[in-house]
PDB file of N, CA and C in Angstrom:
ATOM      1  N   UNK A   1       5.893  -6.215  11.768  1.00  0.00           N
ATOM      2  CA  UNK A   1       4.548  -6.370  11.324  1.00  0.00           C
ATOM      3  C   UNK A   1       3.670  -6.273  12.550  1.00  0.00           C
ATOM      4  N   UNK A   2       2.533  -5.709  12.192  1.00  0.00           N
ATOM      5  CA  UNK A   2       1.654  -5.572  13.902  1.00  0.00           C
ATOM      6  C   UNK A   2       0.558  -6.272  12.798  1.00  0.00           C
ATOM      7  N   UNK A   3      -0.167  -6.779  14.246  1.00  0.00           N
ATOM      8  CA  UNK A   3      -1.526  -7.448  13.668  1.00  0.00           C
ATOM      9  C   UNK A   3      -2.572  -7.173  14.971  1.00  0.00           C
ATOM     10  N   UNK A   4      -3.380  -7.046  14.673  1.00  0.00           N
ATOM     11  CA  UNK A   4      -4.742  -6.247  15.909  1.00  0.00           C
ATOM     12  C   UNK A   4      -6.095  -7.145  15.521  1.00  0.00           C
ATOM     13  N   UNK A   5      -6.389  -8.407  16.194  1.00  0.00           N
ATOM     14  CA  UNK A   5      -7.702  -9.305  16.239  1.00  0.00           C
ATOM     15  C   UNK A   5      -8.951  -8.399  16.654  1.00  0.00           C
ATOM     16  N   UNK A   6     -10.112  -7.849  15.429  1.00  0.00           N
ATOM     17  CA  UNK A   6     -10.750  -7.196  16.400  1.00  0.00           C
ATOM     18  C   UNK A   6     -11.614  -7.828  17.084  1.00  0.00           C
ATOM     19  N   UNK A   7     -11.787  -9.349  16.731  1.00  0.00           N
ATOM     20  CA  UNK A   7     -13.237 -10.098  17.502  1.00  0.00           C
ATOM     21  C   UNK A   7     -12.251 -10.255  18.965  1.00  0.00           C
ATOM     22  N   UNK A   8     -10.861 -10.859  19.317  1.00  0.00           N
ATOM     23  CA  UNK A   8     -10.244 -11.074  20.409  1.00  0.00           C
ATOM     24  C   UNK A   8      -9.797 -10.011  21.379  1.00  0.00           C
ATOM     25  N   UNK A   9      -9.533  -8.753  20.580  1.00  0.00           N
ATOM     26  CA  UNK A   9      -8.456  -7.777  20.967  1.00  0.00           C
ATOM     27  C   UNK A   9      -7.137  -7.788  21.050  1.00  0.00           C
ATOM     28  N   UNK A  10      -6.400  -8.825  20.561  1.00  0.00           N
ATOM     29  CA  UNK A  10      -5.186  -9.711  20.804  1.00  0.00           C
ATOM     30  C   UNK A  10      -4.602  -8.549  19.760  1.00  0.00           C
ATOM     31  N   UNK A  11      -3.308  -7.909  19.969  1.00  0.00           N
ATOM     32  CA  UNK A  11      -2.425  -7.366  19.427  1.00  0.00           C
ATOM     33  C   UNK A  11      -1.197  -7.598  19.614  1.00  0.00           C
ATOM     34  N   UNK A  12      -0.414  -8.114  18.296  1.00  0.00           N
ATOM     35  CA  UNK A  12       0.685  -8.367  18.669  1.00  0.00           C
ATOM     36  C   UNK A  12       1.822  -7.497  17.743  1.00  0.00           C
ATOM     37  N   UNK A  13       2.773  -7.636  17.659  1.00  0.00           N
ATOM     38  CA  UNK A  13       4.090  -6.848  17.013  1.00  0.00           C
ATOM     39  C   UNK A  13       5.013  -8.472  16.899  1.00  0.00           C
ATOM     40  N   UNK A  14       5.229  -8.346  15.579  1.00  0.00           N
ATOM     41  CA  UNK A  14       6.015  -9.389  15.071  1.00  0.00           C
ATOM     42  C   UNK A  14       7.211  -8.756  13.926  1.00  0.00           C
ATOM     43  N   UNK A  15       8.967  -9.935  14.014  1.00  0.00           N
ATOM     44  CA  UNK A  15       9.451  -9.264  13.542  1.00  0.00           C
ATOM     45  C   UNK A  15       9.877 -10.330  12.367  1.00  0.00           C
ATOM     46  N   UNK A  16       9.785 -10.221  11.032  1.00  0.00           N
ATOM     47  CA  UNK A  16       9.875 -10.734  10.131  1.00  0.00           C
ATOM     48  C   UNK A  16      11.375 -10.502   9.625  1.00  0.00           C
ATOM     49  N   UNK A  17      11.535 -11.629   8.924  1.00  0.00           N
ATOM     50  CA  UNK A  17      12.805 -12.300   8.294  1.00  0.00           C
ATOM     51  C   UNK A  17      12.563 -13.027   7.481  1.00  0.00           C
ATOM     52  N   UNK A  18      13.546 -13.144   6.620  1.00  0.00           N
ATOM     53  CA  UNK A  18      13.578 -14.851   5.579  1.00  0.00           C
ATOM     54  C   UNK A  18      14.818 -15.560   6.189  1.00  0.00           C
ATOM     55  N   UNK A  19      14.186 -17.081   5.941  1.00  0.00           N
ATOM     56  CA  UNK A  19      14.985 -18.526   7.169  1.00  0.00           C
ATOM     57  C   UNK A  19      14.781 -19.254   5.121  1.00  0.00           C
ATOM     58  N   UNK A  20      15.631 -18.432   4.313  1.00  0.00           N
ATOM     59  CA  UNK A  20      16.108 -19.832   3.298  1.00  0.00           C
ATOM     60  C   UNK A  20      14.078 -19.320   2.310  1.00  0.00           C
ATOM     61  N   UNK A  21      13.618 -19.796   1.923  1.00  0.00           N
ATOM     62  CA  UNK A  21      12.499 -19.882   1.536  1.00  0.00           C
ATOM     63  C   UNK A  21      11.009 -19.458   2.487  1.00  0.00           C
ATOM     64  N   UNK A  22      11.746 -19.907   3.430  1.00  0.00           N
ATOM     65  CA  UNK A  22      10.257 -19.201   4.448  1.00  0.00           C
ATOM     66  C   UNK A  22      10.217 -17.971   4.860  1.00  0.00           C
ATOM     67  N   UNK A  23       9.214 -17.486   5.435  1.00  0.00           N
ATOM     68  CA  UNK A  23       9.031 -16.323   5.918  1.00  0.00           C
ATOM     69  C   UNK A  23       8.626 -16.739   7.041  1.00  0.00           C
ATOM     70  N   UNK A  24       9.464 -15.954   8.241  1.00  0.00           N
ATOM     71  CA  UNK A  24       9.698 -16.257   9.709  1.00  0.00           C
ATOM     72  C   UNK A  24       9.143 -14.926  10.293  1.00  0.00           C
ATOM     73  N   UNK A  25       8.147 -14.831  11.526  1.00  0.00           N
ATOM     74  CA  UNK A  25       7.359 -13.444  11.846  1.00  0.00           C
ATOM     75  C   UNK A  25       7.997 -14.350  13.516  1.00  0.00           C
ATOM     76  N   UNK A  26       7.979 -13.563  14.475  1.00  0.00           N
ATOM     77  CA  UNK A  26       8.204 -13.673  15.781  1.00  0.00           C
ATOM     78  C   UNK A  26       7.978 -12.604  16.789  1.00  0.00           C
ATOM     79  N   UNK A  27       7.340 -12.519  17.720  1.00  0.00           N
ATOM     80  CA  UNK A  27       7.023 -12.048  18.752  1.00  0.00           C
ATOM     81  C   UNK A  27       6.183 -12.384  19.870  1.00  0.00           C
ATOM     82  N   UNK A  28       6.175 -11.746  20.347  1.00  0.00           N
ATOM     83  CA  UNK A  28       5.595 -11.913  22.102  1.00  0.00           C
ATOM     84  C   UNK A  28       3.997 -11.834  22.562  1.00  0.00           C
ATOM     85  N   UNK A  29       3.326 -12.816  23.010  1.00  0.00           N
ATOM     86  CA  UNK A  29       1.949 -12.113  23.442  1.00  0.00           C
ATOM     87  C   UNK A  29       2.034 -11.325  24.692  1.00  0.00           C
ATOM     88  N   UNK A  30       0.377 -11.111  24.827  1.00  0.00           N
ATOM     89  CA  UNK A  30       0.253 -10.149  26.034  1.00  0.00           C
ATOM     90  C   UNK A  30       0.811 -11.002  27.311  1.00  0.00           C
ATOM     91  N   UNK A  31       0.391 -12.313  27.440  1.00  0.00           N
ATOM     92  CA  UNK A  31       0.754 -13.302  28.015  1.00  0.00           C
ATOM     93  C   UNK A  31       2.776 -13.022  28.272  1.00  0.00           C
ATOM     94  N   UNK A  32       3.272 -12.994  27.633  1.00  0.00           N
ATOM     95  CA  UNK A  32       4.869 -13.553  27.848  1.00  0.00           C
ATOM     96  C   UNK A  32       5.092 -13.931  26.969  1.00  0.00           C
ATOM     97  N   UNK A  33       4.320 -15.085  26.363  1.00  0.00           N
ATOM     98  CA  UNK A  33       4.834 -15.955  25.414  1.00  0.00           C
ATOM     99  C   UNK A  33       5.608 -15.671  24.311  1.00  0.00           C
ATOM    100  N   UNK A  34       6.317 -16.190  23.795  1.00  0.00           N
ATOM    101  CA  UNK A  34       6.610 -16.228  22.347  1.00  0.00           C
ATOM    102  C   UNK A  34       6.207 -16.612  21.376  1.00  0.00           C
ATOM    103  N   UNK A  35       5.454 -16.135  20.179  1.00  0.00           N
ATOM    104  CA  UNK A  35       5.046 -16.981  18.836  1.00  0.00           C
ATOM    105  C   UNK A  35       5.491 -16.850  17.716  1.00  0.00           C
ATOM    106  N   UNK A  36       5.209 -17.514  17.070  1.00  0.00           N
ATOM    107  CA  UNK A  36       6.201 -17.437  15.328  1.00  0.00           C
ATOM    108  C   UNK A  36       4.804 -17.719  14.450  1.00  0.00           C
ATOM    109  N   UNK A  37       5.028 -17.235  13.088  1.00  0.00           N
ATOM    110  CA  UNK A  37       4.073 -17.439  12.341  1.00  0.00           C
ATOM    111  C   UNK A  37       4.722 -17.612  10.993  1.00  0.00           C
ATOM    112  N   UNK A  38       4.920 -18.909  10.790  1.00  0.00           N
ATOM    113  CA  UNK A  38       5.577 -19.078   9.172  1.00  0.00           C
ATOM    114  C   UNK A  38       5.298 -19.095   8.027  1.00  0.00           C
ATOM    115  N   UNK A  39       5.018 -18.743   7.265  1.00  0.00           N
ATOM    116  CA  UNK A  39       4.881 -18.812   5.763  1.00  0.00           C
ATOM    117  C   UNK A  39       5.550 -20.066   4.916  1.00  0.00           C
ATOM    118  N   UNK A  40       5.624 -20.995   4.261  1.00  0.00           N
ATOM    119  CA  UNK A  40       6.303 -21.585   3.591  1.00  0.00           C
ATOM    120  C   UNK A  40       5.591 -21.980   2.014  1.00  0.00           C
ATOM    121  N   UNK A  41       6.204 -22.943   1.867  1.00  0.00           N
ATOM    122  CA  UNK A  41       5.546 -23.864   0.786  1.00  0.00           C
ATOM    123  C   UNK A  41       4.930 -22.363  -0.471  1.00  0.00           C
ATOM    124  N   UNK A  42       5.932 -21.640  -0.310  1.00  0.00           N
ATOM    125  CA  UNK A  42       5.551 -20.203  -1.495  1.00  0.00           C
ATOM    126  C   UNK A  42       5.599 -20.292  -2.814  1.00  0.00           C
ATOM    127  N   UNK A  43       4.429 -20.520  -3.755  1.00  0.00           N
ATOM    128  CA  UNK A  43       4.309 -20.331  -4.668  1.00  0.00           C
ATOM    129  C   UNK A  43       3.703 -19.370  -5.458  1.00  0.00           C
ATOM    130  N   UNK A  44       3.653 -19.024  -6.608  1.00  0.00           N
ATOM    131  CA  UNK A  44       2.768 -18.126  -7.154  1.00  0.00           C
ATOM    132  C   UNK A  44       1.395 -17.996  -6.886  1.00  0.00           C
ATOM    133  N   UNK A  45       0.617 -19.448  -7.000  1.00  0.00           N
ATOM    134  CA  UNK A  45      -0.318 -19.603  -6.731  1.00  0.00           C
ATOM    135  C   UNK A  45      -1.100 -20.055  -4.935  1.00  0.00           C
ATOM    136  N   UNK A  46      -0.099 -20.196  -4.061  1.00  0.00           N
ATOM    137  CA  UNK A  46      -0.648 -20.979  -3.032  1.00  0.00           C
ATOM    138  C   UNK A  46       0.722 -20.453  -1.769  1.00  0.00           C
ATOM    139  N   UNK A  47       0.480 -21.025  -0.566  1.00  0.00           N
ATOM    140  CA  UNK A  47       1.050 -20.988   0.696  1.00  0.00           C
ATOM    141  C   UNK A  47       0.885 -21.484   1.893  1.00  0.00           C
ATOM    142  N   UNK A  48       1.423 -21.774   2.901  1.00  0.00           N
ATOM    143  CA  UNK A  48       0.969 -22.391   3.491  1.00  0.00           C
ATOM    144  C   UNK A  48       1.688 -21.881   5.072  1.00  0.00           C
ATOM    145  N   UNK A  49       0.951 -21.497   6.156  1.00  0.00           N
ATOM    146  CA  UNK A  49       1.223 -20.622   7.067  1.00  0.00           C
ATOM    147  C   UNK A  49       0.704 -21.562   8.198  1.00  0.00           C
ATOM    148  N   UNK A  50       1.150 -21.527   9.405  1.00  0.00           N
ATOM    149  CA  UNK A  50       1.478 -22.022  10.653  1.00  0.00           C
ATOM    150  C   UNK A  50       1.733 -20.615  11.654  1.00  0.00           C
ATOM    151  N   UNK A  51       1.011 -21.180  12.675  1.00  0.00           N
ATOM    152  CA  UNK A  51       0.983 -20.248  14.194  1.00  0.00           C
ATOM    153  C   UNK A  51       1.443 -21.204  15.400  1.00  0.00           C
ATOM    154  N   UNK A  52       2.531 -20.765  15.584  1.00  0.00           N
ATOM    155  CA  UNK A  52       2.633 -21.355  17.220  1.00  0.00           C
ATOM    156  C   UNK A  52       3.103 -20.764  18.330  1.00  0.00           C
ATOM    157  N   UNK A  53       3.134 -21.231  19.539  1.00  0.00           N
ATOM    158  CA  UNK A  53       3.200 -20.333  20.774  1.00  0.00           C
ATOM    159  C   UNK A  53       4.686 -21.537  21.212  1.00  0.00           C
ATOM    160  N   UNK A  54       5.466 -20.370  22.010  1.00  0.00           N
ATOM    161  CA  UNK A  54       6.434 -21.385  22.822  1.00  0.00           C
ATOM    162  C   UNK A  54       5.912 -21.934  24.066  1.00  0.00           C
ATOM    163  N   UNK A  55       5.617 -23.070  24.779  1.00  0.00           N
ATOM    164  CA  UNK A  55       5.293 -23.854  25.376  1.00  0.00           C
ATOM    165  C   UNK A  55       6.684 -23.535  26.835  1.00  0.00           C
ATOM    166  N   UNK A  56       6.536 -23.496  27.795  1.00  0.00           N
ATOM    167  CA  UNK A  56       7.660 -23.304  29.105  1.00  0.00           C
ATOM    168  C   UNK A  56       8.543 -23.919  29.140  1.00  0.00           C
ATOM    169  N   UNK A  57       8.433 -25.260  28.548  1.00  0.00           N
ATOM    170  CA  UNK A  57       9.772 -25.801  28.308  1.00  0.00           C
ATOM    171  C   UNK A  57      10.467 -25.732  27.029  1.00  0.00           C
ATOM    172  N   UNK A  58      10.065 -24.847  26.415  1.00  0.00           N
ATOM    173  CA  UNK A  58      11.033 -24.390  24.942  1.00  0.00           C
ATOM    174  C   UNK A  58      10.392 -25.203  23.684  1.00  0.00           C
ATOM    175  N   UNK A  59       9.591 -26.046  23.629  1.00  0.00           N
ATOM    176  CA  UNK A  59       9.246 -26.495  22.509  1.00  0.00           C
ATOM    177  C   UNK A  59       7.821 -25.685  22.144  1.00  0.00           C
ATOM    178  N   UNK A  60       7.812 -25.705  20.785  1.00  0.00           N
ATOM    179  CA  UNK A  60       6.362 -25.203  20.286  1.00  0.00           C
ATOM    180  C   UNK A  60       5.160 -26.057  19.830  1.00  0.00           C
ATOM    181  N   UNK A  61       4.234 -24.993  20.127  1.00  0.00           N
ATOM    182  CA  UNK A  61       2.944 -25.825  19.826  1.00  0.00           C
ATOM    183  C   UNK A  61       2.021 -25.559  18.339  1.00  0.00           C
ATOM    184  N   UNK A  62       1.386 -25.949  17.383  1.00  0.00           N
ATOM    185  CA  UNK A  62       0.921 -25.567  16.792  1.00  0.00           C
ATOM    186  C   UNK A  62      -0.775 -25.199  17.541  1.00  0.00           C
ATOM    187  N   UNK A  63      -0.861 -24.130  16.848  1.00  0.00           N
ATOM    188  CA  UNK A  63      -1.830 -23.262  17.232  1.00  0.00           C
ATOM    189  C   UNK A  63      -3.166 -23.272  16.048  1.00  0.00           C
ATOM    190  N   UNK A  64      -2.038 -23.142  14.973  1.00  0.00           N
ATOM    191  CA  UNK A  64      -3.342 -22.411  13.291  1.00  0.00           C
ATOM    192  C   UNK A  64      -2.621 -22.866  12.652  1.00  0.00           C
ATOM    193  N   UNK A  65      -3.620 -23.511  11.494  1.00  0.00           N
ATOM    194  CA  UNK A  65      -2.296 -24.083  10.243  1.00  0.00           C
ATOM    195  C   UNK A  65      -3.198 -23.536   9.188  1.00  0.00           C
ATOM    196  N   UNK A  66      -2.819 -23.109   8.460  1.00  0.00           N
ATOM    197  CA  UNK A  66      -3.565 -22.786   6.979  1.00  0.00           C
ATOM    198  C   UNK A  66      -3.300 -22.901   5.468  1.00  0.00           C
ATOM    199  N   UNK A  67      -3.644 -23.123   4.346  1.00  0.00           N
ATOM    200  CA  UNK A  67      -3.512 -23.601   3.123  1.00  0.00           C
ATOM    201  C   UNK A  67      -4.105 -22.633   2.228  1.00  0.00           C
ATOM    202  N   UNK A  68      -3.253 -21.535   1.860  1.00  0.00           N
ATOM    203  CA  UNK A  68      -3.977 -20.533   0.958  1.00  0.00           C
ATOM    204  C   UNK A  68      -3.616 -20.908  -0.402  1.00  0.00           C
ATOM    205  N   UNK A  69      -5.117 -19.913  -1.392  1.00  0.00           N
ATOM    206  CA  UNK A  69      -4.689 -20.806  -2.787  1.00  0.00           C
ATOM    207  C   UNK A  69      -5.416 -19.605  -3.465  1.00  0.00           C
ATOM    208  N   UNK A  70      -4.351 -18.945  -4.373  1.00  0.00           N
ATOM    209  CA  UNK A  70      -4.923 -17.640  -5.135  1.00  0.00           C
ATOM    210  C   UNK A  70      -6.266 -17.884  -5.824  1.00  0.00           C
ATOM    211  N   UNK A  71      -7.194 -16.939  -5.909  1.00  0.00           N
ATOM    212  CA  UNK A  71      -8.405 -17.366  -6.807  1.00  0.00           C
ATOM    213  C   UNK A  71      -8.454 -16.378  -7.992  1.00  0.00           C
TER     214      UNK A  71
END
């Protein structure tokens, strides 16, 4: 999956999987870093998605959390 911020310029390339019920996206910023962007909590109507960056000592940070809800 690629995604291109046009207010930031931030482009990244992420590689998606299913982890059981979630949807798992992963890749690299311009930076080095590593980020993941999850999907879970999938219903017909709703979802619920998380952004985080890997932190230098291996743990992650949340970044963006969001709560979508079909209209």
């Amino acid at each position: 999956m690629t995604w291109f911020n046009p207010v930031t310029g931030a482009f990244n390339v992420l590689h998606t999987r299913m982890d059981g019920e979630r949807i798992v996206q992963e890749g690299t910023q311009g930076n080095g870093r590593r980020i993941r962007w999850i999907f879970d909590e999938i219903t017909d109507q709703t979802f619920h998605w998380t952004g985080e960056q890997q932190l230098p000592d291996g743990s992650w940070r949340l970044e963006a959390e969001f709560f979508g809800r079909r209209r």
